[in-house]
N, C-alpha and C. Protein backbone atom coordinates (compact mmCIF):
# COMPACT_ATOMS: atom_id res chain seq x y z
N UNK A 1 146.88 37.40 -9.18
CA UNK A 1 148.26 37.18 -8.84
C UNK A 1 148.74 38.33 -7.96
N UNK A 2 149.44 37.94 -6.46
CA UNK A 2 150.38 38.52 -6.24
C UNK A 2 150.87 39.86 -6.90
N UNK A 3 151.06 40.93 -6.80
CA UNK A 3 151.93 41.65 -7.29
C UNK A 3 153.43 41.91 -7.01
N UNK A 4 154.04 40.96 -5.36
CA UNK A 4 155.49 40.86 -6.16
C UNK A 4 155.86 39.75 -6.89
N UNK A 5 155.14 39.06 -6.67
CA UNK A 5 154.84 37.76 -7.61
C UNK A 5 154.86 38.12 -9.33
N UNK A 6 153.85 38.83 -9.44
CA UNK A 6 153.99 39.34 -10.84
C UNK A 6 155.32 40.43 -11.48
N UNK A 7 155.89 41.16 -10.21
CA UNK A 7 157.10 42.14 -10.59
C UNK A 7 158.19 40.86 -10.96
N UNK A 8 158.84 39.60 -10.11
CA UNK A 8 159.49 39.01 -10.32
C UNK A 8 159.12 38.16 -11.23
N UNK A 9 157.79 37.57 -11.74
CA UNK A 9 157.50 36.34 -12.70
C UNK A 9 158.19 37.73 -14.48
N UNK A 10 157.60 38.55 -14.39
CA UNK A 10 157.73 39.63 -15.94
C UNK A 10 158.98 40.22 -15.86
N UNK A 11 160.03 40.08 -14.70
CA UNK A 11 161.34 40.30 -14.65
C UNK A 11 161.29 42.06 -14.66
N UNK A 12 160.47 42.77 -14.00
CA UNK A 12 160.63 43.79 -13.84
C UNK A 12 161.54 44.14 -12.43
N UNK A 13 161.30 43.45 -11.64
CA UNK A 13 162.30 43.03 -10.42
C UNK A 13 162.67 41.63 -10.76
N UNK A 14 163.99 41.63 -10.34
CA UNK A 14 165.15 40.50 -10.12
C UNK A 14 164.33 39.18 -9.33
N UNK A 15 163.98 39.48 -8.22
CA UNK A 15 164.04 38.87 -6.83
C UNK A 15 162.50 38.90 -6.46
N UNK A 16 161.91 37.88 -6.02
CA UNK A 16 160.77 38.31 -5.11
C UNK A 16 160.45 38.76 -3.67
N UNK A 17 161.89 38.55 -2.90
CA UNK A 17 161.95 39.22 -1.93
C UNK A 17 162.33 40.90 -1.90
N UNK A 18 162.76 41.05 -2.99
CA UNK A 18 163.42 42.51 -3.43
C UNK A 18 162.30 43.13 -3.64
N UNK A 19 161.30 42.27 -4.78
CA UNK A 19 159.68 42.94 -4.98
C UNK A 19 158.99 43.25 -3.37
N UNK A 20 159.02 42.06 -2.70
CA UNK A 20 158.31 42.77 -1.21
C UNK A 20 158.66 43.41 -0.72
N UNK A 21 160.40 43.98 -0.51
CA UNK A 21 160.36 45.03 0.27
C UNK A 21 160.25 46.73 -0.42
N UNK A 22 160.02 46.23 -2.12
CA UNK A 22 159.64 47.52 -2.50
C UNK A 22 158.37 47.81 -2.27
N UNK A 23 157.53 46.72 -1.94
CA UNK A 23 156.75 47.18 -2.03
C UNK A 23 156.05 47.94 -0.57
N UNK A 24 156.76 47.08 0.84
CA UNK A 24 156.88 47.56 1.69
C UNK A 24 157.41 48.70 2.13
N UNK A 25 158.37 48.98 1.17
CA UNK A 25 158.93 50.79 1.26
C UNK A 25 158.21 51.71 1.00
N UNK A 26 156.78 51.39 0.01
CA UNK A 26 156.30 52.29 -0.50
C UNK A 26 156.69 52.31 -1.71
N UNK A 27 157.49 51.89 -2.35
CA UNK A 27 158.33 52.47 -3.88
C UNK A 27 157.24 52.17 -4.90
N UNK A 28 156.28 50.86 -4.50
CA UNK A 28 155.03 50.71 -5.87
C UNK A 28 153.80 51.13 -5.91
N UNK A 29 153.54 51.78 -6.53
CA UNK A 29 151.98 51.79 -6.61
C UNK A 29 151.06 51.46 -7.83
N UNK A 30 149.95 50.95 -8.09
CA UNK A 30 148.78 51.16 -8.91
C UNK A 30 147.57 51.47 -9.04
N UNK A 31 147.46 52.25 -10.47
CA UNK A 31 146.56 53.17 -10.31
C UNK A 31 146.69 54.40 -9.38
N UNK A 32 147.44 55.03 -9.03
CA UNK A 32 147.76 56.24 -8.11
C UNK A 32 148.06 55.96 -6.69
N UNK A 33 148.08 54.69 -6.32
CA UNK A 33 147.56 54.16 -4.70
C UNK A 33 149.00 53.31 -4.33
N UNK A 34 149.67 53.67 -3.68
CA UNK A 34 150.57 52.87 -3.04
C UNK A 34 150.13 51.96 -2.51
N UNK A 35 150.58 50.22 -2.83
CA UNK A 35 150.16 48.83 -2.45
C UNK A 35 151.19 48.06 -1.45
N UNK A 36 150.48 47.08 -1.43
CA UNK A 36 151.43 46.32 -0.21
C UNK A 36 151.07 44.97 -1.09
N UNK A 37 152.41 44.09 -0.70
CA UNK A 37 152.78 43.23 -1.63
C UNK A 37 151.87 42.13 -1.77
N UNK A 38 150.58 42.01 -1.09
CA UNK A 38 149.43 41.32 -1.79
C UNK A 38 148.26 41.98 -2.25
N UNK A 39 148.75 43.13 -3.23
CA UNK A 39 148.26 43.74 -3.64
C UNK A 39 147.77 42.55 -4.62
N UNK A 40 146.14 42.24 -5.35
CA UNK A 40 145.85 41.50 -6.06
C UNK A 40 145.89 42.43 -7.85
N UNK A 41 146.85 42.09 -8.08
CA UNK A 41 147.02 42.84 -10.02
C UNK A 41 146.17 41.91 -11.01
N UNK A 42 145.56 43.29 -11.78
CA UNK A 42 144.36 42.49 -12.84
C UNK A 42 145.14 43.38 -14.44
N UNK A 43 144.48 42.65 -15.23
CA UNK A 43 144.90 43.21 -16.48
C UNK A 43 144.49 44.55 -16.43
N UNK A 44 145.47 45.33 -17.47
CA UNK A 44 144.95 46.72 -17.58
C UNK A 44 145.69 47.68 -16.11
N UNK A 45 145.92 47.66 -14.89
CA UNK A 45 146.34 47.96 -13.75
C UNK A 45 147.70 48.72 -14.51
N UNK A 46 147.39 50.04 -14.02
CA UNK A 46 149.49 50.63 -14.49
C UNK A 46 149.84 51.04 -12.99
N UNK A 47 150.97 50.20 -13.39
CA UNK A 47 152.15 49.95 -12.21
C UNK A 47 153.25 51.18 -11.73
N UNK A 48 153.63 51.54 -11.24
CA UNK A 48 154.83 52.43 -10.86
C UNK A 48 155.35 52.05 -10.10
N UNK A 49 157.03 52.05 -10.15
CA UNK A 49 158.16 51.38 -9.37
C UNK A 49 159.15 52.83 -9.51
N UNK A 50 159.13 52.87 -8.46
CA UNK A 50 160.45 54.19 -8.13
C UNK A 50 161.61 53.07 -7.84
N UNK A 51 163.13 53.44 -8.79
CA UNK A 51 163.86 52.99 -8.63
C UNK A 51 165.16 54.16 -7.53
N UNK A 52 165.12 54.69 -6.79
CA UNK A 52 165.73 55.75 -6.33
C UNK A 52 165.19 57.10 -7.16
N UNK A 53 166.53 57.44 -8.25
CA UNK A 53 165.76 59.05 -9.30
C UNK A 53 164.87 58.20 -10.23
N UNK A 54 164.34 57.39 -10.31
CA UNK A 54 164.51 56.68 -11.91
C UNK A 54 162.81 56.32 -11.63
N UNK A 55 161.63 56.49 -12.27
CA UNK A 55 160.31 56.06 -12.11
C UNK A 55 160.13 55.27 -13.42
N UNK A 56 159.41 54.08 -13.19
CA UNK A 56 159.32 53.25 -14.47
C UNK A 56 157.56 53.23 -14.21
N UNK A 57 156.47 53.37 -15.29
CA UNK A 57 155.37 53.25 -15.27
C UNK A 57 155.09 52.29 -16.22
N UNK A 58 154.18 51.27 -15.99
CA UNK A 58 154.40 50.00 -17.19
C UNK A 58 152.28 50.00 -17.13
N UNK A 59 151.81 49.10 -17.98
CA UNK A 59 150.83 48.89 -18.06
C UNK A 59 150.54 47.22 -18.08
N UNK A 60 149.52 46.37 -16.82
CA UNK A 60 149.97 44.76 -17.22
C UNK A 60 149.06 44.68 -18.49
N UNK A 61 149.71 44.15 -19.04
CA UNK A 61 149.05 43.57 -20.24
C UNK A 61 148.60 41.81 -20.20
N UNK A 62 149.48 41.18 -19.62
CA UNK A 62 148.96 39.54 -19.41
C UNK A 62 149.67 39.21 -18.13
N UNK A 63 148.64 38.42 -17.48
CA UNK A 63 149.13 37.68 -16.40
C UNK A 63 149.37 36.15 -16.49
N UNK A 64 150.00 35.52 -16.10
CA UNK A 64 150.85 34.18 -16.40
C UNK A 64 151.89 33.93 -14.84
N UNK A 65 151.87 32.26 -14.61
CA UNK A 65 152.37 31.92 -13.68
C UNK A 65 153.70 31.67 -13.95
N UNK A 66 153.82 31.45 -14.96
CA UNK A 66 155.15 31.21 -15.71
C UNK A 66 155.43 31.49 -17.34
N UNK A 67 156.85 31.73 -17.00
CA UNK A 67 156.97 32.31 -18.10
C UNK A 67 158.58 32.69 -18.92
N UNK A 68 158.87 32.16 -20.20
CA UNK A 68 160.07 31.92 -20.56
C UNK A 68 160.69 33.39 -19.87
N UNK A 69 162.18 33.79 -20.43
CA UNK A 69 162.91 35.08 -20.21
C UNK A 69 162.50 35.74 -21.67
N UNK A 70 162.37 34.88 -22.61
CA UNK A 70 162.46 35.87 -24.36
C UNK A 70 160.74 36.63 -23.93
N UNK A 71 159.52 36.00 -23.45
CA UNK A 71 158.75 36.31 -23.62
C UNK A 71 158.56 37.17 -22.38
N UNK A 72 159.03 37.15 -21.03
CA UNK A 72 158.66 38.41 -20.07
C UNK A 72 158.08 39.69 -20.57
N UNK A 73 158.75 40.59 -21.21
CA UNK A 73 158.25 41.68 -22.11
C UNK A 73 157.11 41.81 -22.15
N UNK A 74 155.98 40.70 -22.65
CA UNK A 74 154.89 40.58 -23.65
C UNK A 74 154.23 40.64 -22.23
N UNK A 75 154.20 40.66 -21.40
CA UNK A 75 153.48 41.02 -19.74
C UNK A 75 152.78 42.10 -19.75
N UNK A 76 153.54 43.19 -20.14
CA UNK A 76 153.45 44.42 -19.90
C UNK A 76 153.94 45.83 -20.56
N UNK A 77 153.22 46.61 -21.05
CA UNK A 77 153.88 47.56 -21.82
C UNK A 77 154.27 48.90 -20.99
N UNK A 78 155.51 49.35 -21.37
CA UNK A 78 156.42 50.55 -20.82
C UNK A 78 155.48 51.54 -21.52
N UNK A 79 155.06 52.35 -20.49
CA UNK A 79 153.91 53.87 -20.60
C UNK A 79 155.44 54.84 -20.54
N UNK A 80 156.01 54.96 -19.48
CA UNK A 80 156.95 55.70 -19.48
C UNK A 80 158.09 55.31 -18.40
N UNK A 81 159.44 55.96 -18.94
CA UNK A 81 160.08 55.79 -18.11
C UNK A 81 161.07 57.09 -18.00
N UNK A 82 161.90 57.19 -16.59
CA UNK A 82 162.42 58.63 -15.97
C UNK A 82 163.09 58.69 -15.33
């Protein structure tokens, strides 16, 4: 999957156009490597999203094409956030 595909399906971003241009800014990376928005995400992959001051580091835990709002969460676990 996609990785702004996957930021917007787990509701870590709003928008999937919002996911591409973060990702086009530079703001995401995984695994240490700044990606571009067909970046292909596999389980296990930890994510980083610079929100301006604010860095969120998550870990994917499941990938899914769809997916309720109660269950988004269960995607991915919060490593840290800043």
């Amino acid at each position: 999957m996609r990785i702004d595909k996957y930021l917007k399906v787990s509701r870590l971003i709003k928008r999937r156009t919002v996911a591409n241009e973060a990702c086009d800014g530079a703001h995401v990376s995984v695994n240490g490597k700044v990606v571009k928005a067909s970046y292909d995400v596999k389980e296990g992959d930890v994510i980083e999203i610079k929100f301006g001051q604010r860095t969120l580091r998550v870990r994917v835990t499941d990938l899914r094409e769809h997916v309720g709002k109660a269950d988004a969460s269960s995607m991915f676990e919060v490593l840290s956030q800043e």
